[in-house]
C-alpha atoms as a PDB file:
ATOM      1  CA  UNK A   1      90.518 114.333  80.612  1.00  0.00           C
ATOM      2  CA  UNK A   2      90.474 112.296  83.773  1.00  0.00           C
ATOM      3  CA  UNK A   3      91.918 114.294  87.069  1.00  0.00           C
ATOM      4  CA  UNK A   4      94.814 113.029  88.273  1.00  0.00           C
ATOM      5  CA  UNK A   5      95.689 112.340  92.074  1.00  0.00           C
ATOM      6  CA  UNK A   6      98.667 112.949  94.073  1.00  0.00           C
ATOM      7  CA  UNK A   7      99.254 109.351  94.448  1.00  0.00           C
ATOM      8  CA  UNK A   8      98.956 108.435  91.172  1.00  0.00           C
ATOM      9  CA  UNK A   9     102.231 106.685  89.233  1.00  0.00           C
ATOM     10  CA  UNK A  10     103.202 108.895  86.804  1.00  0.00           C
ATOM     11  CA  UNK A  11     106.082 106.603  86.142  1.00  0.00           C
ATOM     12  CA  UNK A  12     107.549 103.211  86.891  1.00  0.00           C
ATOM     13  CA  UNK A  13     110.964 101.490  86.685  1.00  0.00           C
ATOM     14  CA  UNK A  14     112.064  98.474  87.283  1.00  0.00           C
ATOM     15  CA  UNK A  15     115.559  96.981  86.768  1.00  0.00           C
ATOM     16  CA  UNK A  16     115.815  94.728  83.736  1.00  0.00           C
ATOM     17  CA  UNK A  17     116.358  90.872  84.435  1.00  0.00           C
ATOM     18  CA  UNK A  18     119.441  90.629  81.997  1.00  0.00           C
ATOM     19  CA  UNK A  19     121.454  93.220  83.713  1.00  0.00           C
ATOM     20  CA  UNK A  20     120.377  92.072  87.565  1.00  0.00           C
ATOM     21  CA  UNK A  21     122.068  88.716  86.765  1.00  0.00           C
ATOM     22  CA  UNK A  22     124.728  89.895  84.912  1.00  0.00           C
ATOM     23  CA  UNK A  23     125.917  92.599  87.954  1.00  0.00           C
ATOM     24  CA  UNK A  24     124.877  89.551  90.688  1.00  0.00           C
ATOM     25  CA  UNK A  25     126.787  86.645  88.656  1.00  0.00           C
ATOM     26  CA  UNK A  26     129.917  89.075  88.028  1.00  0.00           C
ATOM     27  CA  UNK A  27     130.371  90.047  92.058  1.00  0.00           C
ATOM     28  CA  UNK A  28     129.049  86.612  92.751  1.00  0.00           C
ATOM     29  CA  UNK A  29     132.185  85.138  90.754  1.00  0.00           C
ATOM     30  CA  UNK A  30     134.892  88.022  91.660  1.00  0.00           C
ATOM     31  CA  UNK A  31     133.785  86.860  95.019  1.00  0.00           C
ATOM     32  CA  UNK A  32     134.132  83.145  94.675  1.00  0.00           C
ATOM     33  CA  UNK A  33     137.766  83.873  92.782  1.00  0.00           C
ATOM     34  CA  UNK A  34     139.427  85.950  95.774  1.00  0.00           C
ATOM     35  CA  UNK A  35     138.485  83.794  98.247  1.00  0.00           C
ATOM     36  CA  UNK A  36     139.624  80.795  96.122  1.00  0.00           C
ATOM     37  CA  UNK A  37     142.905  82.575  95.479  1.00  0.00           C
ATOM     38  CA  UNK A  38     143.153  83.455  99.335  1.00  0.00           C
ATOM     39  CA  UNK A  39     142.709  79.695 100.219  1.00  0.00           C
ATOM     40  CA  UNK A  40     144.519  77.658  97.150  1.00  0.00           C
ATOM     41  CA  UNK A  41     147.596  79.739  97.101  1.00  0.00           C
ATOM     42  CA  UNK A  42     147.825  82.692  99.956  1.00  0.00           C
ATOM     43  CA  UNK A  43     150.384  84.863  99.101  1.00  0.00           C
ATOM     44  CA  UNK A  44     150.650  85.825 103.155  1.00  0.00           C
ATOM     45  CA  UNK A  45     148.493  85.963 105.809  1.00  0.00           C
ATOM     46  CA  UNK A  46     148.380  89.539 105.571  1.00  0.00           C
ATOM     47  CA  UNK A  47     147.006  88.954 101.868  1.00  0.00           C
ATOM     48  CA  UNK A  48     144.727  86.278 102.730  1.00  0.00           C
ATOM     49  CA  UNK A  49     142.683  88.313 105.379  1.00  0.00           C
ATOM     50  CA  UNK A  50     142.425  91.092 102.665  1.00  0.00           C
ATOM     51  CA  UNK A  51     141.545  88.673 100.247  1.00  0.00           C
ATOM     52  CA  UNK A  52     138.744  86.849 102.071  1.00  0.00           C
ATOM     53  CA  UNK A  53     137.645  90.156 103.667  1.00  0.00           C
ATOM     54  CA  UNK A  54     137.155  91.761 100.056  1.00  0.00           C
ATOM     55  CA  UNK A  55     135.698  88.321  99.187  1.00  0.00           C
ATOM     56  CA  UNK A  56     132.903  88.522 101.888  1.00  0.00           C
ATOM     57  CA  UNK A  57     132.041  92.282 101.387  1.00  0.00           C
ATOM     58  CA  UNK A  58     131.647  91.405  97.315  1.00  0.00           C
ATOM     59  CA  UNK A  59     129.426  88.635  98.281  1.00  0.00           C
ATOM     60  CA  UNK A  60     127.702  91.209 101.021  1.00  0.00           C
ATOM     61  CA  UNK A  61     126.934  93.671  98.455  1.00  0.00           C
ATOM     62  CA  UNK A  62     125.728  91.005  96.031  1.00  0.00           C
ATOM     63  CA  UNK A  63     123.090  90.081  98.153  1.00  0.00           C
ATOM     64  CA  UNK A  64     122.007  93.508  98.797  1.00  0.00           C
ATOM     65  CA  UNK A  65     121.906  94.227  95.193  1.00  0.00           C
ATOM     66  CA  UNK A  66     119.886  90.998  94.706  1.00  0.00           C
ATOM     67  CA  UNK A  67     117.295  92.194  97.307  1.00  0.00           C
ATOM     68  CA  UNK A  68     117.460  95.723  96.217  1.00  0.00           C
ATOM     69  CA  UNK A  69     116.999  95.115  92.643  1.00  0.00           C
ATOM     70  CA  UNK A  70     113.684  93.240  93.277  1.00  0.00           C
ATOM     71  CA  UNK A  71     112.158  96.525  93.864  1.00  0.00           C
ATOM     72  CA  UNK A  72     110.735  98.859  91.250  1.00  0.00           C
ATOM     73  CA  UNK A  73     110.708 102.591  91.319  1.00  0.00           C
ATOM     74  CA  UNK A  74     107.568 104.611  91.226  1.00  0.00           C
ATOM     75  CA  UNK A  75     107.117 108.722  90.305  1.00  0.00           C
ATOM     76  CA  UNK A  76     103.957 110.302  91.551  1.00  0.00           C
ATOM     77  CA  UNK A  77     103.534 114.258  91.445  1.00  0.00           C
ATOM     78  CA  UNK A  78     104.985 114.007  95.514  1.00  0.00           C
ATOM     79  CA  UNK A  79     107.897 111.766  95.521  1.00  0.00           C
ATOM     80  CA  UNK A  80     109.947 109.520  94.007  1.00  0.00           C
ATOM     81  CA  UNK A  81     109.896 106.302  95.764  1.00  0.00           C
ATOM     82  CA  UNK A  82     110.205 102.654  95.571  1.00  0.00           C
ATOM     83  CA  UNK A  83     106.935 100.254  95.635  1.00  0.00           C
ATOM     84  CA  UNK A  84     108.246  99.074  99.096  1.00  0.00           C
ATOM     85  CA  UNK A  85     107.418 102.625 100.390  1.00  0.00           C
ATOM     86  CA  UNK A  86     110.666 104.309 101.097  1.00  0.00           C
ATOM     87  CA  UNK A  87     110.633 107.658  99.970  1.00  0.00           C
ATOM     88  CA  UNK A  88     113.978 108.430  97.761  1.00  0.00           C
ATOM     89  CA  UNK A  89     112.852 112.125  97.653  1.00  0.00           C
ATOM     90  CA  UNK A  90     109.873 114.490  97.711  1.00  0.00           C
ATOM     91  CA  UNK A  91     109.250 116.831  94.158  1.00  0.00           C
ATOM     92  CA  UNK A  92     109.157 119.858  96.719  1.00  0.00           C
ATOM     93  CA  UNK A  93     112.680 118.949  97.732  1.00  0.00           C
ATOM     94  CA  UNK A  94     114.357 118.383  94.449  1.00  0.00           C
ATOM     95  CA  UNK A  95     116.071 121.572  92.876  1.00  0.00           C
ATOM     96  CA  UNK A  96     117.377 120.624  89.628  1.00  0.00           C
ATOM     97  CA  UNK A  97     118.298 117.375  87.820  1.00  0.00           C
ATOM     98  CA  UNK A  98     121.086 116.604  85.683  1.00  0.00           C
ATOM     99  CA  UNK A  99     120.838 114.089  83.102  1.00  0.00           C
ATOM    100  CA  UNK A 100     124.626 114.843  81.329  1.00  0.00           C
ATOM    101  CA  UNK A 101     126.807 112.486  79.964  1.00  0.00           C
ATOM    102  CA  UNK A 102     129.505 113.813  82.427  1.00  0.00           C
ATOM    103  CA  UNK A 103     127.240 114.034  85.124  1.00  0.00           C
ATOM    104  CA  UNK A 104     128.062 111.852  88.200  1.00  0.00           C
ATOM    105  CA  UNK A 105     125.057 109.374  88.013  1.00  0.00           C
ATOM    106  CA  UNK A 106     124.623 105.809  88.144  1.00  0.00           C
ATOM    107  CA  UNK A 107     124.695 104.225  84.472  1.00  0.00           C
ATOM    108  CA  UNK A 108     121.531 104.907  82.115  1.00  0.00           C
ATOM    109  CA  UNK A 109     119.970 107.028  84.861  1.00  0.00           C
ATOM    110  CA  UNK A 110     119.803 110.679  86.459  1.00  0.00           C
ATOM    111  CA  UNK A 111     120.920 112.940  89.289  1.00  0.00           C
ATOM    112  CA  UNK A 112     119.028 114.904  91.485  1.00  0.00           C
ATOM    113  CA  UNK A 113     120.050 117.927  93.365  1.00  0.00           C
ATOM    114  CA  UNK A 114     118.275 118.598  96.208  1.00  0.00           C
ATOM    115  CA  UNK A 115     117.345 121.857  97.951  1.00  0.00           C
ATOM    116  CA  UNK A 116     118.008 119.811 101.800  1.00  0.00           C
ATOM    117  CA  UNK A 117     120.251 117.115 103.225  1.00  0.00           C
ATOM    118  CA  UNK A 118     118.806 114.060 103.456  1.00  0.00           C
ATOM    119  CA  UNK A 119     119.850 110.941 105.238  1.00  0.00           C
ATOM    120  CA  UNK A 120     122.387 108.632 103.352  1.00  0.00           C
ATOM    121  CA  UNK A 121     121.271 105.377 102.171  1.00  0.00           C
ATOM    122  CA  UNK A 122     121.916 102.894  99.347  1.00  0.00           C
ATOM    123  CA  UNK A 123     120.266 100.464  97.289  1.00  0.00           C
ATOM    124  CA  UNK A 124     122.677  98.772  94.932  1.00  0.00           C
ATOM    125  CA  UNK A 125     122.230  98.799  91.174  1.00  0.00           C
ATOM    126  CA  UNK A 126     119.042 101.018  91.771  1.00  0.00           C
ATOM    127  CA  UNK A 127     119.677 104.048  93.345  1.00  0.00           C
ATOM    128  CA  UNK A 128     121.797 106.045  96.229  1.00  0.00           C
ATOM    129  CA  UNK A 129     120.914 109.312  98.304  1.00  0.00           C
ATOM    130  CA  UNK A 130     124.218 111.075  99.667  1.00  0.00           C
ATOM    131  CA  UNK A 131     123.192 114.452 101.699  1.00  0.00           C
ATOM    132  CA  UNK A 132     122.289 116.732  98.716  1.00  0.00           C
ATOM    133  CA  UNK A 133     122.207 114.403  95.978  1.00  0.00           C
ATOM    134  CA  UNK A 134     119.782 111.384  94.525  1.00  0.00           C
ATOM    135  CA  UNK A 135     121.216 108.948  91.853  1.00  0.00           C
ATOM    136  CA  UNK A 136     118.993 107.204  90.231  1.00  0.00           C
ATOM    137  CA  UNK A 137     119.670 104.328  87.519  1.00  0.00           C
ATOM    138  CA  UNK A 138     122.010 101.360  87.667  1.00  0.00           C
ATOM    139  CA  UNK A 139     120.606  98.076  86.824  1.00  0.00           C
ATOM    140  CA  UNK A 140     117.238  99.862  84.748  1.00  0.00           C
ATOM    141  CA  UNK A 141     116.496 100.218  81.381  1.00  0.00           C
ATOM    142  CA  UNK A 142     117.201 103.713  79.282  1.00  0.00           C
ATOM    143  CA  UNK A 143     114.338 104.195  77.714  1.00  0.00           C
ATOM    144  CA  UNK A 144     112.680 103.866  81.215  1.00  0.00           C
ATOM    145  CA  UNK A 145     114.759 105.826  83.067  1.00  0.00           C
ATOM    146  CA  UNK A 146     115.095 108.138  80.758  1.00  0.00           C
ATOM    147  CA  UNK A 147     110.831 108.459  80.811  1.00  0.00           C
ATOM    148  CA  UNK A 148     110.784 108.781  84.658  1.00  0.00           C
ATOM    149  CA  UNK A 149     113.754 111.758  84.180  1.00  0.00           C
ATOM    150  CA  UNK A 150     111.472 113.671  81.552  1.00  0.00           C
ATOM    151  CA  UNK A 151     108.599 113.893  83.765  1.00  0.00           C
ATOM    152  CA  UNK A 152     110.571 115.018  86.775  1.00  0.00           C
ATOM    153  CA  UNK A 153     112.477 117.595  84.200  1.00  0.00           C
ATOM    154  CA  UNK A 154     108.708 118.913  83.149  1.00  0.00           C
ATOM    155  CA  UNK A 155     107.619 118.750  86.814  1.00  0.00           C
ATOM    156  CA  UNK A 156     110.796 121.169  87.921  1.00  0.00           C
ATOM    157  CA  UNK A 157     109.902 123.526  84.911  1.00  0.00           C
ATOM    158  CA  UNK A 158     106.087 123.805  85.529  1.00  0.00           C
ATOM    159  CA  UNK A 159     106.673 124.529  89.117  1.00  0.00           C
ATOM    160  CA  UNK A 160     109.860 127.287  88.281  1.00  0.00           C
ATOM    161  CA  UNK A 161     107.124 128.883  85.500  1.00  0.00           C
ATOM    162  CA  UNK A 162     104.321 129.106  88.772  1.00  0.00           C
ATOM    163  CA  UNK A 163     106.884 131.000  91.330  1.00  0.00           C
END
């Protein structure tokens, strides 16, 4: 059996091309319609600021989720971080994960509770970190996801079964 390193990808996932242009196109278009609306036919100029306001931040976050969902996940026996390098999470720091249908997770993907705060940050249709809390899924497959959740699951139990 080969050895494995600490920096070895124990799992990989990347967002699936049918689903990045599908959440793109659909903010791209809601953003395309408000600020049409706001310009054809403004129903006041109170309205029209709001509408080419929420117009703008849908096309905002569209581009972030286009430049966010170029990146691909990777799980290695220290963290859980994207091939960019930004660290989502260390394995020491994660507590428990929760993989329920009622669970409050991005679609097809997992949440992690974590035993610290960590800073907030974002990456549309990929994953978010909010204090005490990682959610990862979105825009990725299920089977993937699903994969990268296992391994952290068995990870969490073989270090719980050491202590």
């Amino acid at each position: 059996m080969a050895h494995q390193t600490e920096d070895e990808v124990l799992a990989r996932v990347a967002p699936s091309m049918g689903r990045r242009i599908l959440g793109i196109g659909m903010l791209s278009f809601l953003a395309v319609l408000v600020i049409y609306v706001a310009i054809v036919s403004p129903p006041s100029l109170g309205w029209q600021v709001f509408l080419i306001a929420l117009g703008a931040g849908s096309l905002t976050v569209a581009n972030a989720m286009r430049k966010s969902t170029r990146q691909t996940l990777e799980l290695t026996r220290t963290e859980l971080r994207d091939d960019a390098g930004t660290v989502l999470v260390r394995i020491e720091d994660i507590s428990s994960i929760d993989r329920g249908a009622f669970a409050f997770k991005p679609s097809n993907g997992f949440l992690l509770r974590l035993t610290k705060p960590h800073t907030r940050d974002w990456r549309p249709g990929l994953w978010w970190r909010s204090a005490t809390r990682v959610g990862v899924g979105g825009m990725t497959p299920m089977r993937a996801t699903k994969y990268m959740g296992e391994i952290i699951a068995i990870m969490l139990a073989e270090r719980e079964q050491k202590d």
